[in-house]
C-alpha atoms as a PDB file:
ATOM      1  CA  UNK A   1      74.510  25.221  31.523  1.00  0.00           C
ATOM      2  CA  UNK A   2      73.442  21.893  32.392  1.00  0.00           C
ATOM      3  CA  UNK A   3      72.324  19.024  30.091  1.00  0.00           C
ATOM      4  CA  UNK A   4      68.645  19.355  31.029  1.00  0.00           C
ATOM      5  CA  UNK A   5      68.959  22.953  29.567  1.00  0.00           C
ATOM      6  CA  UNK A   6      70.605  22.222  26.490  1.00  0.00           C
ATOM      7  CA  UNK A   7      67.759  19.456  26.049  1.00  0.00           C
ATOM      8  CA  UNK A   8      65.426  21.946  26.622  1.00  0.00           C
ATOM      9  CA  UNK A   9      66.627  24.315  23.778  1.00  0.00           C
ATOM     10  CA  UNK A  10      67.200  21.826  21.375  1.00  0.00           C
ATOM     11  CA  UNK A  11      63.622  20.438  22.243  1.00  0.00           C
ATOM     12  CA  UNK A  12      61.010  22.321  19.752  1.00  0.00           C
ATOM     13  CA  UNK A  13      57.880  20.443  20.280  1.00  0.00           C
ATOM     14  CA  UNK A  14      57.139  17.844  22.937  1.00  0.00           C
ATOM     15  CA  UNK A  15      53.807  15.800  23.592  1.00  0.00           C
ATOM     16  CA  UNK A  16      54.223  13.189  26.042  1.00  0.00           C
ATOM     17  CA  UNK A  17      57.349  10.594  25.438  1.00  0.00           C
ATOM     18  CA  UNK A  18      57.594  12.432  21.989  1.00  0.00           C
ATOM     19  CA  UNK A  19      59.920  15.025  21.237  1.00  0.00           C
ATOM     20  CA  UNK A  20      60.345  17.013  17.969  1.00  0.00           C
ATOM     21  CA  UNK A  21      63.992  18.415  18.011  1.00  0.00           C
ATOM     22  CA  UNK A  22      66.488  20.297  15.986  1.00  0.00           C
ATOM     23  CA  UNK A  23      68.974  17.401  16.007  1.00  0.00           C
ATOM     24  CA  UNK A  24      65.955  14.982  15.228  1.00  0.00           C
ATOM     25  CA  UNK A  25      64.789  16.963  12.218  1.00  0.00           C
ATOM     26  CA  UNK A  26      68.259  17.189  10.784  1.00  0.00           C
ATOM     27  CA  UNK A  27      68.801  13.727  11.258  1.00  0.00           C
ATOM     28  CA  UNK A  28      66.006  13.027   9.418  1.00  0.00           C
ATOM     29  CA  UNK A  29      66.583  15.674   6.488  1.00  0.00           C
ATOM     30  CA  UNK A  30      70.152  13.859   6.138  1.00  0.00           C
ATOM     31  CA  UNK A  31      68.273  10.448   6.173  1.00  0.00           C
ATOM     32  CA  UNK A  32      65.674  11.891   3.527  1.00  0.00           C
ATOM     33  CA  UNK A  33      68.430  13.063   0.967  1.00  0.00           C
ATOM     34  CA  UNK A  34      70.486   9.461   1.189  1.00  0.00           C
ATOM     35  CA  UNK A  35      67.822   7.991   0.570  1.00  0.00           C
ATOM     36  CA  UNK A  36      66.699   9.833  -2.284  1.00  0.00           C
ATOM     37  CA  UNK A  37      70.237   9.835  -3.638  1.00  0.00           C
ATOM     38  CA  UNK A  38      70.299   5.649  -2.824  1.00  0.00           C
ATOM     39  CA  UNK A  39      66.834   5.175  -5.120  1.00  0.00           C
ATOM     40  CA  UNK A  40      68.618   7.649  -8.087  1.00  0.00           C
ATOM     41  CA  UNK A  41      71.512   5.462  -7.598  1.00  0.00           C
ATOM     42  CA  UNK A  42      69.669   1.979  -8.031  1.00  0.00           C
ATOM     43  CA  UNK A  43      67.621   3.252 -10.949  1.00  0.00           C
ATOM     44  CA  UNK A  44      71.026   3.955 -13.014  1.00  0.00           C
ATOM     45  CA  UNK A  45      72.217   0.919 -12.207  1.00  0.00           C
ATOM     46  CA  UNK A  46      68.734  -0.675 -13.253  1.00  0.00           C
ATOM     47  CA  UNK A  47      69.300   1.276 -16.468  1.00  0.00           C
ATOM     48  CA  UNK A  48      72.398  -0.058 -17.197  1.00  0.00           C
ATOM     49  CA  UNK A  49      71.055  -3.953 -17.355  1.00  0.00           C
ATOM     50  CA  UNK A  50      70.576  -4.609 -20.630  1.00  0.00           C
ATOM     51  CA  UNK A  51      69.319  -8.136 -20.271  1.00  0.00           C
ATOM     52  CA  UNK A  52      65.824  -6.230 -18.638  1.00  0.00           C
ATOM     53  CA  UNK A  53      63.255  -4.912 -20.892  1.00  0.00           C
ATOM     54  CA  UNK A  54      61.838  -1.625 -19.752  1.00  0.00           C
ATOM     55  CA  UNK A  55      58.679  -3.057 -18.125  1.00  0.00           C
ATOM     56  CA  UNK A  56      60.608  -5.100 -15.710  1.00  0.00           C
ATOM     57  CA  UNK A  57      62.802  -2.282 -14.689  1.00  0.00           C
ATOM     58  CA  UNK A  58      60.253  -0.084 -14.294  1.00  0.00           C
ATOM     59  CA  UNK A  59      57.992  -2.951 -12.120  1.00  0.00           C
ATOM     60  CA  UNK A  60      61.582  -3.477  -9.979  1.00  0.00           C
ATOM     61  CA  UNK A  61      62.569  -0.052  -9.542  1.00  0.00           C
ATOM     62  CA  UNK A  62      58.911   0.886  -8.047  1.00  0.00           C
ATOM     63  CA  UNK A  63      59.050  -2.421  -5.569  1.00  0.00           C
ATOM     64  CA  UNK A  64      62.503  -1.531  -4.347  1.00  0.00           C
ATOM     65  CA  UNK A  65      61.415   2.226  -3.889  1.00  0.00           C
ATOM     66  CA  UNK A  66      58.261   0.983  -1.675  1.00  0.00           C
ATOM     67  CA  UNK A  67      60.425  -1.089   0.299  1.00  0.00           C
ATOM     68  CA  UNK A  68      62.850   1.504   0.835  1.00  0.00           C
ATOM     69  CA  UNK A  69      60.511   4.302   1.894  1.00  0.00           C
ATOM     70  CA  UNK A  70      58.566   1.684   3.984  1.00  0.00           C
ATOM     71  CA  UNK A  71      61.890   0.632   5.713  1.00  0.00           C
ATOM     72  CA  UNK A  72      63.248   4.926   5.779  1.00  0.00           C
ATOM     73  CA  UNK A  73      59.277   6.058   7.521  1.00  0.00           C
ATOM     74  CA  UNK A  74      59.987   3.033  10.145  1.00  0.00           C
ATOM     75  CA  UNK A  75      63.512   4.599  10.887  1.00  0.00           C
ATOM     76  CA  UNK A  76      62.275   8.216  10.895  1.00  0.00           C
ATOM     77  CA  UNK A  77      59.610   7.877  13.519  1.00  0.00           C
ATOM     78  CA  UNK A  78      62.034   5.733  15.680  1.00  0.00           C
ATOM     79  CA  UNK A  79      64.132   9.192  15.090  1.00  0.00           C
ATOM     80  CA  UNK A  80      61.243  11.172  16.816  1.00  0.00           C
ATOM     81  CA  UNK A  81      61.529   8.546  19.633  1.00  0.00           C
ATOM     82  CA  UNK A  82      57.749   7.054  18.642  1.00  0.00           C
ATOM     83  CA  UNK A  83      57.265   3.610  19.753  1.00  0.00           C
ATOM     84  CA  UNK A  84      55.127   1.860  16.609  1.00  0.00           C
ATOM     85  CA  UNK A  85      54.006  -0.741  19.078  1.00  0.00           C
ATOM     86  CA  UNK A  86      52.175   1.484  21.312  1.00  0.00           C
ATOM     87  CA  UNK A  87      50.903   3.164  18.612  1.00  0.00           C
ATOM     88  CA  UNK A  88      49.784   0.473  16.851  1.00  0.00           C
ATOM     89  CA  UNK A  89      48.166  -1.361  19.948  1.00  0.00           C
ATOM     90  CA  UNK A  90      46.470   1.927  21.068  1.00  0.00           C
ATOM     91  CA  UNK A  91      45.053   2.393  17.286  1.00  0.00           C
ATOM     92  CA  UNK A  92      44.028  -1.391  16.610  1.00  0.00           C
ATOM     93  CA  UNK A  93      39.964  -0.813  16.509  1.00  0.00           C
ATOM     94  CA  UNK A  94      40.415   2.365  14.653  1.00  0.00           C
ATOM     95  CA  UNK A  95      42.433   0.442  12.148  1.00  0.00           C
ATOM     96  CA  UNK A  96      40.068  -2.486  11.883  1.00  0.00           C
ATOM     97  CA  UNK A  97      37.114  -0.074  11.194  1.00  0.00           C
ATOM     98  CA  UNK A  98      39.477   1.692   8.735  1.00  0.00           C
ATOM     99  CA  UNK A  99      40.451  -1.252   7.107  1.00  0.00           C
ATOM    100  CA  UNK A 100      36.501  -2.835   6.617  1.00  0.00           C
ATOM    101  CA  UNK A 101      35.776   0.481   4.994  1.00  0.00           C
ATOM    102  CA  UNK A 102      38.563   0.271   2.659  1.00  0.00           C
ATOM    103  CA  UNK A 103      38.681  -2.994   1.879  1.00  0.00           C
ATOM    104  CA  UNK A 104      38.669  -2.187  -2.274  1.00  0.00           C
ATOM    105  CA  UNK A 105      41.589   0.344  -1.374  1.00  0.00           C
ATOM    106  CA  UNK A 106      43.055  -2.690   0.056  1.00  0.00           C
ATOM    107  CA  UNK A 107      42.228  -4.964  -2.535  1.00  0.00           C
ATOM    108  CA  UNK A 108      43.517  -2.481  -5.142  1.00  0.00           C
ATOM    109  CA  UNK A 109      46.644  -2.127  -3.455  1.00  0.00           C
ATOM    110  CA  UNK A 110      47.685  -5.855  -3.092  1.00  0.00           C
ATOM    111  CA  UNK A 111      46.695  -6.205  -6.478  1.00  0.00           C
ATOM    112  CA  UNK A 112      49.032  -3.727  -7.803  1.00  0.00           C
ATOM    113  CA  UNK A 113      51.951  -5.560  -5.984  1.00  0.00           C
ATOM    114  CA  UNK A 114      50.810  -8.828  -7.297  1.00  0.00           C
ATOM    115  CA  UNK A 115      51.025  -6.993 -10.798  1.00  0.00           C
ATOM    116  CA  UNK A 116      54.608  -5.832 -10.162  1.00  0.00           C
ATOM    117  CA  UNK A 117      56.049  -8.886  -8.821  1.00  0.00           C
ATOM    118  CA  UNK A 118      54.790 -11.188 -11.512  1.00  0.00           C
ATOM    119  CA  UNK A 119      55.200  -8.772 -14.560  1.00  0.00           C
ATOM    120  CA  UNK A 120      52.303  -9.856 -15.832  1.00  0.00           C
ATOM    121  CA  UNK A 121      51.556  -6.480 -17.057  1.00  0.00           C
ATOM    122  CA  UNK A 122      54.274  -4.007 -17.615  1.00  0.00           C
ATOM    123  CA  UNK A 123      54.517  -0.703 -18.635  1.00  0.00           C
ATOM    124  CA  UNK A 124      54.553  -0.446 -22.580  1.00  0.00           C
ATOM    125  CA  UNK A 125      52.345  -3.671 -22.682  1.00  0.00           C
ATOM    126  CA  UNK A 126      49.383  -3.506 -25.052  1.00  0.00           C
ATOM    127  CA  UNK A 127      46.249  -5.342 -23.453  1.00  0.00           C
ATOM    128  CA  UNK A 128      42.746  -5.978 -24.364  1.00  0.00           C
ATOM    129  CA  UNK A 129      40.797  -5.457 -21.382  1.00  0.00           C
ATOM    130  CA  UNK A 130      36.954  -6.363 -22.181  1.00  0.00           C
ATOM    131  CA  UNK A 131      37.364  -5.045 -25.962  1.00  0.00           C
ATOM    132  CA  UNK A 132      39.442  -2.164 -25.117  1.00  0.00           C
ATOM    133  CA  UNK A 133      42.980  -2.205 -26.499  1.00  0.00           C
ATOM    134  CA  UNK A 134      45.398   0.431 -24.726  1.00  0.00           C
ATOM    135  CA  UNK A 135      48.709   0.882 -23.809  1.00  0.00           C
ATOM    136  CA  UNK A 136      49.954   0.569 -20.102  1.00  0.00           C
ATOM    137  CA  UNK A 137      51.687   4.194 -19.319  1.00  0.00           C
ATOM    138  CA  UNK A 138      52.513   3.561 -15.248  1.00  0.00           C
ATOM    139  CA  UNK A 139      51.986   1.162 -12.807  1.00  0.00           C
ATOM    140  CA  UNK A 140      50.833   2.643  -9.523  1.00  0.00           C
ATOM    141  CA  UNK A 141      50.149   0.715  -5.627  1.00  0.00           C
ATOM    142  CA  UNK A 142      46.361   1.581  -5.995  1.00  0.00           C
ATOM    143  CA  UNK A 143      45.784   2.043 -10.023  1.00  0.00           C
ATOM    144  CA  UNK A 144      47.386   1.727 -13.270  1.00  0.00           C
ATOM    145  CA  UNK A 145      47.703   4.413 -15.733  1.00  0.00           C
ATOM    146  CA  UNK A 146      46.665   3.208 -19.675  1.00  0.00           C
ATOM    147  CA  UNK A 147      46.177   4.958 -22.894  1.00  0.00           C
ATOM    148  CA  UNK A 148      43.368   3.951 -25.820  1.00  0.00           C
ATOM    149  CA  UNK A 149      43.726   4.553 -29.724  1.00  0.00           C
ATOM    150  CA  UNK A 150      41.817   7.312 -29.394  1.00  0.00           C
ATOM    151  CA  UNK A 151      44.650   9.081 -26.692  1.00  0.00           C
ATOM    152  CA  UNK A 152      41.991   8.786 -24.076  1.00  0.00           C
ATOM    153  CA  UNK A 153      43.812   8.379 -20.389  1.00  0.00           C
ATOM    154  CA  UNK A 154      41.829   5.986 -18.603  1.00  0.00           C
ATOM    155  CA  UNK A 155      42.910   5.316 -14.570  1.00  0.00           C
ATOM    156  CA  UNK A 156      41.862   1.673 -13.888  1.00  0.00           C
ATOM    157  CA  UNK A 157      41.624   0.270 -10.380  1.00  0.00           C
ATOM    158  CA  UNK A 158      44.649  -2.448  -9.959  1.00  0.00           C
ATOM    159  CA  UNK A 159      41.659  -5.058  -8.880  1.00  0.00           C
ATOM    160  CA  UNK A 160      40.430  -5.093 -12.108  1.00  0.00           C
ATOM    161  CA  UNK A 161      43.349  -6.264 -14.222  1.00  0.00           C
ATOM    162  CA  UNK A 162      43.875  -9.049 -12.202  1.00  0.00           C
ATOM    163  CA  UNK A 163      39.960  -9.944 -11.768  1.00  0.00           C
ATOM    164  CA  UNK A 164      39.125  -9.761 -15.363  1.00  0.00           C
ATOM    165  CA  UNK A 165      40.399 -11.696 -18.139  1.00  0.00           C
ATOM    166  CA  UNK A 166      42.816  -9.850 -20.498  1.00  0.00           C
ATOM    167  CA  UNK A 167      45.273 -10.227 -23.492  1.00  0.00           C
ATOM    168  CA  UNK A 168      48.674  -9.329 -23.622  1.00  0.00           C
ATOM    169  CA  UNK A 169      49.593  -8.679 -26.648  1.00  0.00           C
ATOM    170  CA  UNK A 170      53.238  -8.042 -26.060  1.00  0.00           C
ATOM    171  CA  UNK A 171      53.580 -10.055 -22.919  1.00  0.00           C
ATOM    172  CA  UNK A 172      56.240 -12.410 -24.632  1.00  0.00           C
ATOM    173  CA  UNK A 173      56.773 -10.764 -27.501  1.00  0.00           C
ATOM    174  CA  UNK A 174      56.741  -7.217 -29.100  1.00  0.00           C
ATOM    175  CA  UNK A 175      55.747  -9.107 -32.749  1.00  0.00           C
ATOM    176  CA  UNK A 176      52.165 -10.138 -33.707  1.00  0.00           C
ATOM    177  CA  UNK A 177      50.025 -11.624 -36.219  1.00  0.00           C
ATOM    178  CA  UNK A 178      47.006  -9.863 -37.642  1.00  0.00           C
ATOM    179  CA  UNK A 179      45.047 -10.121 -40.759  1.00  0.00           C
ATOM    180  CA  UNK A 180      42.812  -8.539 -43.378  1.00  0.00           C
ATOM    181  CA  UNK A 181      39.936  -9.660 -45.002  1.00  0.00           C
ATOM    182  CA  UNK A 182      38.319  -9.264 -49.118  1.00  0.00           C
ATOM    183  CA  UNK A 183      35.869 -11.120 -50.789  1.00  0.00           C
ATOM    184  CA  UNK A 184      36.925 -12.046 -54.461  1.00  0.00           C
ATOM    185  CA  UNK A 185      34.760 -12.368 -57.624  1.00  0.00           C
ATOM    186  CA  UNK A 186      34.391 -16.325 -58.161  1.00  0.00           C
ATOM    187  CA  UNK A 187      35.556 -15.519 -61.723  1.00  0.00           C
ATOM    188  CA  UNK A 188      38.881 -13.884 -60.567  1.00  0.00           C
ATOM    189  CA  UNK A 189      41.511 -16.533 -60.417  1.00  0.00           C
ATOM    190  CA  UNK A 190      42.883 -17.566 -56.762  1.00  0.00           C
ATOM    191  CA  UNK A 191      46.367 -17.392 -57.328  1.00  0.00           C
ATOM    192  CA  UNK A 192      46.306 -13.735 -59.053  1.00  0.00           C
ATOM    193  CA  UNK A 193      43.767 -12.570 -55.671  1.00  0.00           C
ATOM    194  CA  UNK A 194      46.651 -14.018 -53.239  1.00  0.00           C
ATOM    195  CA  UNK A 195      49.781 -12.562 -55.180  1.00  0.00           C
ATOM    196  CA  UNK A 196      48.161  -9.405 -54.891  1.00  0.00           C
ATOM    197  CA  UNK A 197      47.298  -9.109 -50.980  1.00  0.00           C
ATOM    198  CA  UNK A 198      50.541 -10.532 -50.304  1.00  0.00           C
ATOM    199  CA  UNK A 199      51.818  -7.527 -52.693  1.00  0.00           C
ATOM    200  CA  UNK A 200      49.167  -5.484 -50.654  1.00  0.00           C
ATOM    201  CA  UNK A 201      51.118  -6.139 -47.495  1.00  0.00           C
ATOM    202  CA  UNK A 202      53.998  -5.912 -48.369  1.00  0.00           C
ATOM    203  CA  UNK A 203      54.320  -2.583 -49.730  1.00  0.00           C
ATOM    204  CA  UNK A 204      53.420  -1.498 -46.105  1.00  0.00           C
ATOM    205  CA  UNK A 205      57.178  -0.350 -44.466  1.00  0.00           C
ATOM    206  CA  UNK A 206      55.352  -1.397 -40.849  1.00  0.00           C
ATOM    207  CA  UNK A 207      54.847  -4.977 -41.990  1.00  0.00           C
ATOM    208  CA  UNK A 208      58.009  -7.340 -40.996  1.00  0.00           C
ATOM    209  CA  UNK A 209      59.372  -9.467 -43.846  1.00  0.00           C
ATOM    210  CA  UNK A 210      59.616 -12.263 -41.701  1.00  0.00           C
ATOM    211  CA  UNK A 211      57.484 -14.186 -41.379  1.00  0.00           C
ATOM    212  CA  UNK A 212      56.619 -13.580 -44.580  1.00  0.00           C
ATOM    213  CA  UNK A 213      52.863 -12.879 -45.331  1.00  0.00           C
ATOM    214  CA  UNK A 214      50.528 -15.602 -46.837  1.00  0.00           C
ATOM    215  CA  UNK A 215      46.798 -15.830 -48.306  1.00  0.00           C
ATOM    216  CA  UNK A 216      44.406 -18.097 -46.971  1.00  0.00           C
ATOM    217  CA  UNK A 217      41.279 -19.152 -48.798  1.00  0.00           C
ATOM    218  CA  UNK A 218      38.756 -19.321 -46.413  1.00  0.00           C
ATOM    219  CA  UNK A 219      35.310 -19.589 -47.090  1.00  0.00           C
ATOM    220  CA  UNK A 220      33.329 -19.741 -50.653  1.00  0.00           C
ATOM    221  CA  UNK A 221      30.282 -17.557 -49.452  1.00  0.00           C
ATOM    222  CA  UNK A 222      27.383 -16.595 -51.520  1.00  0.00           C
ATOM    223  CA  UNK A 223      27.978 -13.978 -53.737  1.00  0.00           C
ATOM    224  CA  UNK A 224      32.126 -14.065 -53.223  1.00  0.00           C
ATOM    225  CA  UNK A 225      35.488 -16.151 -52.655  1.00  0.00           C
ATOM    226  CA  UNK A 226      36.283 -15.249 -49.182  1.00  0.00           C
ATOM    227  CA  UNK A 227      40.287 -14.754 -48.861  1.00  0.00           C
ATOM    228  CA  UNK A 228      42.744 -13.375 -45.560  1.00  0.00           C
ATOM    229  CA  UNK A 229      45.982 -12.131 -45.845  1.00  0.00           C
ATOM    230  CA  UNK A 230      47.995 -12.849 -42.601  1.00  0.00           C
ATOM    231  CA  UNK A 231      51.075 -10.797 -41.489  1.00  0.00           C
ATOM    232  CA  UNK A 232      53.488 -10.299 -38.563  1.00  0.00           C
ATOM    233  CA  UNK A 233      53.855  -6.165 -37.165  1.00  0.00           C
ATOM    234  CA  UNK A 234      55.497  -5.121 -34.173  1.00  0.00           C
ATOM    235  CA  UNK A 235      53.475  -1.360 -34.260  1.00  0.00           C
ATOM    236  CA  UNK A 236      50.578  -3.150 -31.845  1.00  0.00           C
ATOM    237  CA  UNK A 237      49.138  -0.065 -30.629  1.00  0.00           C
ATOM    238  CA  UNK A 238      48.377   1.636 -33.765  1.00  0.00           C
ATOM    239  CA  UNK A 239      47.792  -1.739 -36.024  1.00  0.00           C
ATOM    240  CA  UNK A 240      44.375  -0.451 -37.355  1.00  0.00           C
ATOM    241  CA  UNK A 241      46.245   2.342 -38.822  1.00  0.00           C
ATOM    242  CA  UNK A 242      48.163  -0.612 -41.246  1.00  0.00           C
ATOM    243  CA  UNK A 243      45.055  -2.370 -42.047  1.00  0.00           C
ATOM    244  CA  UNK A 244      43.414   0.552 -43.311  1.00  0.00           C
ATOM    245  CA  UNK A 245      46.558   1.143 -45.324  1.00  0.00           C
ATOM    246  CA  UNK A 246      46.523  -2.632 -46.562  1.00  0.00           C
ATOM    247  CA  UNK A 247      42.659  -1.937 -47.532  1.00  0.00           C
ATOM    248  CA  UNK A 248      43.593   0.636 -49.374  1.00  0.00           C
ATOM    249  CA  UNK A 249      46.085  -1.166 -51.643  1.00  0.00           C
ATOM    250  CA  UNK A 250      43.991  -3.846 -52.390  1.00  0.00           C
ATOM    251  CA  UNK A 251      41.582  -1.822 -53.138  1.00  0.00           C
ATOM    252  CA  UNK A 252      43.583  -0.261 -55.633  1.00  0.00           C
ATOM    253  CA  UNK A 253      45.611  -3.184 -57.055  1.00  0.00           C
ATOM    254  CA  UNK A 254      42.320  -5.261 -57.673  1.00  0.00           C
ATOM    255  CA  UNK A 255      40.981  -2.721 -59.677  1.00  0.00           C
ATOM    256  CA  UNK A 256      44.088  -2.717 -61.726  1.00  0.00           C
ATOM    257  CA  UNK A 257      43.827  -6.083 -62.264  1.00  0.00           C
ATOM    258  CA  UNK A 258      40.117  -6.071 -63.292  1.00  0.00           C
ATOM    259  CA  UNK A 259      39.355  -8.062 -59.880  1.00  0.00           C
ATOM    260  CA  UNK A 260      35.779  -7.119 -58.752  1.00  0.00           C
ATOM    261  CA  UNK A 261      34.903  -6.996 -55.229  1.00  0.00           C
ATOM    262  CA  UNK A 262      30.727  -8.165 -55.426  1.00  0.00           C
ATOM    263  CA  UNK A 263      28.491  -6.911 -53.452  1.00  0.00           C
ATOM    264  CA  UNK A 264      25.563  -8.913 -51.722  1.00  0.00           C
ATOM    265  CA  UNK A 265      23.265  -9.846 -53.907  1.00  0.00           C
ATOM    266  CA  UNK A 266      19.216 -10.274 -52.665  1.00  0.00           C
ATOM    267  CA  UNK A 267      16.519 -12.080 -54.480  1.00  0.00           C
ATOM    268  CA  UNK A 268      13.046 -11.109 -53.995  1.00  0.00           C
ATOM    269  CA  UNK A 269      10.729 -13.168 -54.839  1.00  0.00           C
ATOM    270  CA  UNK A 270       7.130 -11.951 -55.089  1.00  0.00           C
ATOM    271  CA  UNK A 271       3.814 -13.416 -56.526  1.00  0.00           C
ATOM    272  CA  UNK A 272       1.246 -11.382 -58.808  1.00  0.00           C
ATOM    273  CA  UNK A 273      -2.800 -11.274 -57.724  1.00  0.00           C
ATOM    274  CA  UNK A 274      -4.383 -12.101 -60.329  1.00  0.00           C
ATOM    275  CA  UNK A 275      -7.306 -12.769 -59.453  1.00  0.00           C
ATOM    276  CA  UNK A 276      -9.819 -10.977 -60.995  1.00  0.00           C
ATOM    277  CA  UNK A 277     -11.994  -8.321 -59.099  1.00  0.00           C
ATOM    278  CA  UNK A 278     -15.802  -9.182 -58.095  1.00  0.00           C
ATOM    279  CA  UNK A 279     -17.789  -7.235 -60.494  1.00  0.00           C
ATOM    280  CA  UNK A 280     -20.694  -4.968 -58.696  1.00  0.00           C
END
């Protein structure tokens, strides 16, 4: 049997220059499985670095997987024997009409790399994004995965977190300040109202003992001494839930202490008729 034969056996499709053979797709199934094993590999070894926090991992181990599948679909159709110049020349309007139509999927996309080459946002951050505080779950090409307080799974184009102005809560740091707010009978006395929110906050397990929190007297308002307590937490996804709790034990620990929260007062002031009515 000669080698044109043997070609022709082993060839199972063929259009053109481009032939789809048994050899070819075995190649490429061995190629497919190295690489797979190669990107396992790297993210053990990724795991292992301890000086990396988990959102830079994560943003390194998805840019070295893009660059690796990039590079592997470049070798693979070389495999096949397809020539990416011709194809790319031959498809060049179709591409530029493609690309004018998608030019948001393109924006997205460059975005997201942007994201995971800076680590401005990582997965794990918390961000307010326009008054919504969530929790970034995955970091996609296109779109980024987040969570809200309520649970809620929002998908948010990669454009947007890097057109729009946002807080990182936790882009430094995991550790935070926050604060609660009372107004205070002007008869109760100052230092007794700040011993107690301290004690308020304190008695919270999720509130870190250092810093320690303090009182600030802010504001003497109409009806009511206007004091904050101030505090450092490193729960900054579910920090509501801890101010509710430090509510609550003011709440309580003022009324122990005979400290009365006032309400606002109005004053009505209204004048009498009397003038008398025309007699008929």
């Amino acid at each position: 049997m000669n080698l044109d034969a043997k070609t022709s056996m082993d060839t199972l499709l063929q259009w053109g220059n481009i032939q789809i053979t048994i050899h070819g797709l075995i190649n490429a199934g061995i190629i497919v499985v190295v690489v797979i094993l190669l990107l396992f590999a790297i993210k053990k070894g990724l795991d292992r670095i301890s000086t990396l926090d988990v959102g830079k991992k994560y943003s390194l181990n998805r840019l070295i997987n893009y660059g690796v599948w990039l590079f592997t679909i470049v070798i693979l159709l070389q495999n096949f024997d397809l020539n990416l110049s011709v194809i790319l020349a031959g498809s060049a309007a179709l591409l530029v009409g493609i690309g004018l139509g998608l030019q948001n999927v393109f924006s997205d996309f460059f975005s997201g790399l942007v994201i995971l080459l800076d680590s401005s946002v990582k997965v794990g951050d918390i961000i307010n994004l326009g008054g919504m505080v969530c929790q970034v779950k995955e970091i996609k090409m296109r779109t980024t995965c987040v969570i809200t307080r309520d649970d809620k799974i929002i998908i948010l184009p990669n454009s947007q977190l890097t057109r729009q102005e946002l807080i990182n809560w936790s882009h430094n740091t995991q550790v935070s300040r926050f604060d609660v707010s009372v107004g205070a009978s002007y008869k109760a006395d100052v230092e007794t109202v700040c011993r107690l929110m301290i004690e308020a906050a304190k008695m919270q397990p999720e509130v870190l003992p250092h810093p320690n929190p303090f009182v600030r007297l802010n504001e003497f308002e109409a009806h009511a001494v206007h004091y904050t307590v101030y505090f450092w937490c490193n729960n900054l996804f579910r920090v509501e839930n801890i101010k509710s709790d430090i509510r609550k034990n003011i709440f309580r620990l003022f009324k122990q202490n005979n400290i009365d929260i006032p309400l606002p007062q109005r004053v009505i002031h209204y004048a009498e008729n009397n003038d008398k009515k025309n007699e008929i």
